[in-house]
N, C-alpha and C. Protein backbone atom coordinates (compact mmCIF):
# COMPACT_ATOMS: atom_id res chain seq x y z
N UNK A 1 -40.56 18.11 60.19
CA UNK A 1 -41.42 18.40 59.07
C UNK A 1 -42.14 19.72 59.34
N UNK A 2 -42.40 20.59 58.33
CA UNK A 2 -42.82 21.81 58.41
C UNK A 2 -44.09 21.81 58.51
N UNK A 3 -44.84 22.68 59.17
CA UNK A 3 -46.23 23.10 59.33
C UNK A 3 -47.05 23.48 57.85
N UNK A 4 -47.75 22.61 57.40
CA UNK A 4 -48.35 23.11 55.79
C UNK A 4 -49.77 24.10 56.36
N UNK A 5 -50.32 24.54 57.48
CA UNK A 5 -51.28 25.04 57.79
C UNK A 5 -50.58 26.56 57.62
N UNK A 6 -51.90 27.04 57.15
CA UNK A 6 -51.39 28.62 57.11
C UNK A 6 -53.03 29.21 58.35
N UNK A 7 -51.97 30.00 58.90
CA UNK A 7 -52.62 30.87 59.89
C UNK A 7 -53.62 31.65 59.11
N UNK A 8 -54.68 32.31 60.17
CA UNK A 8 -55.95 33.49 59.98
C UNK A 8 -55.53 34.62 59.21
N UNK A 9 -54.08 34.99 59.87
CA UNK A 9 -53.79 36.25 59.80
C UNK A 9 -52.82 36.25 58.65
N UNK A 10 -52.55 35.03 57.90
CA UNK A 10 -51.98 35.70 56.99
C UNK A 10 -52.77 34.61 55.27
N UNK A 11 -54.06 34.22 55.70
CA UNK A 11 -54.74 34.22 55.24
C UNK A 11 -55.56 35.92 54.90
N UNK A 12 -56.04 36.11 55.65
CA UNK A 12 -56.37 37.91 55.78
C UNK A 12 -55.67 38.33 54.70
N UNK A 13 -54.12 38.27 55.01
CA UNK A 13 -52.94 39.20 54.12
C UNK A 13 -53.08 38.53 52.73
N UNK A 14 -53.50 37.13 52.40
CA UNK A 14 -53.30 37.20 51.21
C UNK A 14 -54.83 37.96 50.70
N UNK A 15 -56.08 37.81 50.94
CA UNK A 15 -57.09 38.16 50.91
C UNK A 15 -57.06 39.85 50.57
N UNK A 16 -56.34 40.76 51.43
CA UNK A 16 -56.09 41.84 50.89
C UNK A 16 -55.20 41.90 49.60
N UNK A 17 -54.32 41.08 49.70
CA UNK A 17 -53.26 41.29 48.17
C UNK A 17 -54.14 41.12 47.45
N UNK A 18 -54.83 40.17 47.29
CA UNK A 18 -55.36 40.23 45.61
C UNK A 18 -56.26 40.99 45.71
N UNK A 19 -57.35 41.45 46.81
CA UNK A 19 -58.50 42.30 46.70
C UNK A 19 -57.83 43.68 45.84
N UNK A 20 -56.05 44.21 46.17
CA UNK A 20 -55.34 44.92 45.43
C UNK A 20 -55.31 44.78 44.21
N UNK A 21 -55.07 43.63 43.88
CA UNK A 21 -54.31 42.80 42.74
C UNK A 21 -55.75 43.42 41.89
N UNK A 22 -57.07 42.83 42.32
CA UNK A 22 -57.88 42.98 41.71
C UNK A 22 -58.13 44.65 41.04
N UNK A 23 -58.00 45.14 42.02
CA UNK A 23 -58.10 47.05 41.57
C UNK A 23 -57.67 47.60 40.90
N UNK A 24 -56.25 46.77 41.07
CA UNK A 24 -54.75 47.48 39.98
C UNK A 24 -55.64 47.12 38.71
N UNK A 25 -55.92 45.53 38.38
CA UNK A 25 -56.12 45.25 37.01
C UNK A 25 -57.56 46.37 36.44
N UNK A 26 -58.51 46.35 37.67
CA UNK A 26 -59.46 46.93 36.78
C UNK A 26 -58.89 48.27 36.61
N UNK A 27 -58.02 49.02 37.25
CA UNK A 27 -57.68 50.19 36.55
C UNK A 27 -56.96 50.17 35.70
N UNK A 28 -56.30 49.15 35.47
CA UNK A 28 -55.46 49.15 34.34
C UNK A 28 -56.23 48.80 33.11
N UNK A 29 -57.56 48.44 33.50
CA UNK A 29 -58.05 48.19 31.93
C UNK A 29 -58.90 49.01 31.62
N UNK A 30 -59.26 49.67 32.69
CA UNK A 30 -59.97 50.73 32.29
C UNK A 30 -59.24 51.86 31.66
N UNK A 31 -57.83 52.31 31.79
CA UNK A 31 -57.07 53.24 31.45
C UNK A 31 -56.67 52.36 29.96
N UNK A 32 -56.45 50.90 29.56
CA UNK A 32 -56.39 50.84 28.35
C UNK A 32 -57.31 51.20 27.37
N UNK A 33 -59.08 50.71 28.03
CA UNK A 33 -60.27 51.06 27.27
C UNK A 33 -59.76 53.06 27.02
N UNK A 34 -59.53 53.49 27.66
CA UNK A 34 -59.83 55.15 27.23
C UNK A 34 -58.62 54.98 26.77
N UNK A 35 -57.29 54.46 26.70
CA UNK A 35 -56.42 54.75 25.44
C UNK A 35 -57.00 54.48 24.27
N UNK A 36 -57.26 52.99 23.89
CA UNK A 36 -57.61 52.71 22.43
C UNK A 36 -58.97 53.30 22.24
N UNK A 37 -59.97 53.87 22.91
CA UNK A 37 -60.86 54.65 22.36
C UNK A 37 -60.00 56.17 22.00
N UNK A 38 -59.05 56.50 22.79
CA UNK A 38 -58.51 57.89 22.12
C UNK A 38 -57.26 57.69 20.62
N UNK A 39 -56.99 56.61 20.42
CA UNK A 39 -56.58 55.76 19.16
C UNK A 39 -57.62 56.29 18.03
N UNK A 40 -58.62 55.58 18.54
CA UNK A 40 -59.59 55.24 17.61
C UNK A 40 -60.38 56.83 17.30
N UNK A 41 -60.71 57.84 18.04
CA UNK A 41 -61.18 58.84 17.79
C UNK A 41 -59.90 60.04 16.99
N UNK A 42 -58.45 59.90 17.38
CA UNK A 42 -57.39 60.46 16.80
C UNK A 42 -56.85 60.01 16.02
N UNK A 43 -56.90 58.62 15.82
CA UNK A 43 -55.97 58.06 14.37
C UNK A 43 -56.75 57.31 13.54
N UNK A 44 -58.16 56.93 14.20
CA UNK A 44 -59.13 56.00 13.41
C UNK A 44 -58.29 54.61 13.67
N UNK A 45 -57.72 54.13 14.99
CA UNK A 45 -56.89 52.98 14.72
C UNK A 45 -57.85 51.93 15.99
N UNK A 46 -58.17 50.64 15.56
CA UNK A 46 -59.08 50.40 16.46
C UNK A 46 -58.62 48.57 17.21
N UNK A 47 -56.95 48.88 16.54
CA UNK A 47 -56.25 47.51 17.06
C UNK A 47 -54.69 48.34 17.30
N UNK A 48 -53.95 47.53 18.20
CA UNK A 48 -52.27 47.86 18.38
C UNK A 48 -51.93 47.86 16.98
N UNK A 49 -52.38 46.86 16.32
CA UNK A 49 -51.39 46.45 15.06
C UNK A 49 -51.28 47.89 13.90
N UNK A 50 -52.45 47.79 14.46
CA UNK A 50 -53.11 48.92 13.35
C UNK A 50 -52.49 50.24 13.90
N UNK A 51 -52.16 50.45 14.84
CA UNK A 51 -51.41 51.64 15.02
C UNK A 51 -50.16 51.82 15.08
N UNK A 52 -49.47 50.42 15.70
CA UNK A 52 -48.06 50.33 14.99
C UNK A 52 -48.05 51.09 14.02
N UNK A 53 -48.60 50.46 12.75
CA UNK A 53 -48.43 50.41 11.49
C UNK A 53 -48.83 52.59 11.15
N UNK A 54 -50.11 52.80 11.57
CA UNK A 54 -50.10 54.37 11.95
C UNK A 54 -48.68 55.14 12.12
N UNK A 55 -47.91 54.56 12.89
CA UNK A 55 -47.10 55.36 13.59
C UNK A 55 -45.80 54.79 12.51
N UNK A 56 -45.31 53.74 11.92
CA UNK A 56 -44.71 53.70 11.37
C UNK A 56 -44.71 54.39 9.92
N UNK A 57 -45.92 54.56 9.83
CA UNK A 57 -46.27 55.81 8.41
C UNK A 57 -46.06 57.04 8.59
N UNK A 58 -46.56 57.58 10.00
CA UNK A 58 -45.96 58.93 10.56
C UNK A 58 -44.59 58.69 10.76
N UNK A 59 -43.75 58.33 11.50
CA UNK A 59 -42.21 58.44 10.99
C UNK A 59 -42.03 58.31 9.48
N UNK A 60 -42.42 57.72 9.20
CA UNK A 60 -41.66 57.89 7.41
C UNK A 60 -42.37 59.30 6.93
N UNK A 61 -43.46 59.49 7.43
CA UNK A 61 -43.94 61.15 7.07
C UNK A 61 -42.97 61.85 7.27
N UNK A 62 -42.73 62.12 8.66
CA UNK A 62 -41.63 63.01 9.26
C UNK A 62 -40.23 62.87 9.08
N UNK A 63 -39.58 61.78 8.53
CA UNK A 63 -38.50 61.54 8.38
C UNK A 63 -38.53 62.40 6.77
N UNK A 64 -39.06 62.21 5.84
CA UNK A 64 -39.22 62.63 4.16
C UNK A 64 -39.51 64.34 4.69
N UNK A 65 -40.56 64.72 5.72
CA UNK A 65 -40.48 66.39 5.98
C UNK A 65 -39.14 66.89 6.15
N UNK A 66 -38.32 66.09 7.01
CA UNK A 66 -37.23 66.61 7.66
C UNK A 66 -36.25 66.88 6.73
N UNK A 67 -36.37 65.51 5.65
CA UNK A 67 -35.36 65.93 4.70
C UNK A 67 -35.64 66.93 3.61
N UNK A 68 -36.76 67.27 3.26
CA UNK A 68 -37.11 68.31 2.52
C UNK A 68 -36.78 69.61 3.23
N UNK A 69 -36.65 69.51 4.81
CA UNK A 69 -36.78 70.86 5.01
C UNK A 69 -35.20 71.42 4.96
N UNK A 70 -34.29 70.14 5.03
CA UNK A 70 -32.93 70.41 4.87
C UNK A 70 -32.42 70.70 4.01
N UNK A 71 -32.66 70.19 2.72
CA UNK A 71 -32.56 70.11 1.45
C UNK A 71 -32.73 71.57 0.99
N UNK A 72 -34.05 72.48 1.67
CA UNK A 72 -34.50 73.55 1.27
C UNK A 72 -33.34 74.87 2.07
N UNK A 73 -33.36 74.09 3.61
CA UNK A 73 -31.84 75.21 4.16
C UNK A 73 -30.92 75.22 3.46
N UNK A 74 -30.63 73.73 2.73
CA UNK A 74 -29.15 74.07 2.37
C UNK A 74 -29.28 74.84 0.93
N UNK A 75 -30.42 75.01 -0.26
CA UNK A 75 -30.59 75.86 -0.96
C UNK A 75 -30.29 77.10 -0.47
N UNK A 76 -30.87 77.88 0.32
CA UNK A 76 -31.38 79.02 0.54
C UNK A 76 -29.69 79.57 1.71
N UNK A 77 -29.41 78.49 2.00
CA UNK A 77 -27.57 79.01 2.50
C UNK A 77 -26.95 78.96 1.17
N UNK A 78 -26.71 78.04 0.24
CA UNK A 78 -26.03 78.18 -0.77
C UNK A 78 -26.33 79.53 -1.67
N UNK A 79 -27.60 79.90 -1.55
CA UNK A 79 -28.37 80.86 -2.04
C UNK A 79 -27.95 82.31 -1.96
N UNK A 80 -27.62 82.58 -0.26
CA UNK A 80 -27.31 83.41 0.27
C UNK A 80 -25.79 83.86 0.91
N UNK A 81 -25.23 82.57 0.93
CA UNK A 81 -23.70 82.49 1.30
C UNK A 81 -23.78 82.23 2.71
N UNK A 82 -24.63 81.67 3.00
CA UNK A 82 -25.49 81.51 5.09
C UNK A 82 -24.31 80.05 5.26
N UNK A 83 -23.26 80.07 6.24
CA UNK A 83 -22.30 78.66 6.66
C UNK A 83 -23.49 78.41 8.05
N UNK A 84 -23.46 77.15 7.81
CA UNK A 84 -24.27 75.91 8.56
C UNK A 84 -23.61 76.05 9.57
């Protein structure tokens, strides 16, 4: 039958992992707090959902620019006799 006692020393080791564990998370939430505050000061977006939805309006922005701007090359080649 196996030994269920865990030693000093790797008591210690778990004691450092999470003292890690712990650091990672607070930096990680601290680097989320200054994302969604830079959300919220650049897009006015003050949830994920809400910026999904931001960013899915900017692609359809940019997708409708892109095609206007093609639409307008291929005038201005037809215009000029300019091959694509």
């Amino acid at each position: 039958m196996k030994n269920q006692q865990i030693g000093e020393e790797e008591l210690l080791d778990l004691k450092k992992k999470i003292e890690k564990a712990k650091i990672s998370v607070s930096e990680l939430k601290g680097q989320q707090k200054s994302l969604m505050n830079q959300l919220k000061t650049e897009y006015g977006c003050t949830t994920i959902e809400q910026a999904e939805k931001k960013l899915a309006s900017i692609d359809k922005e940019i997708a409708g620019l892109d095609k206007e701007i093609n639409d307008k090359i291929e005038v201005i080649s037809k215009k000029y006799n300019f091959e694509e």
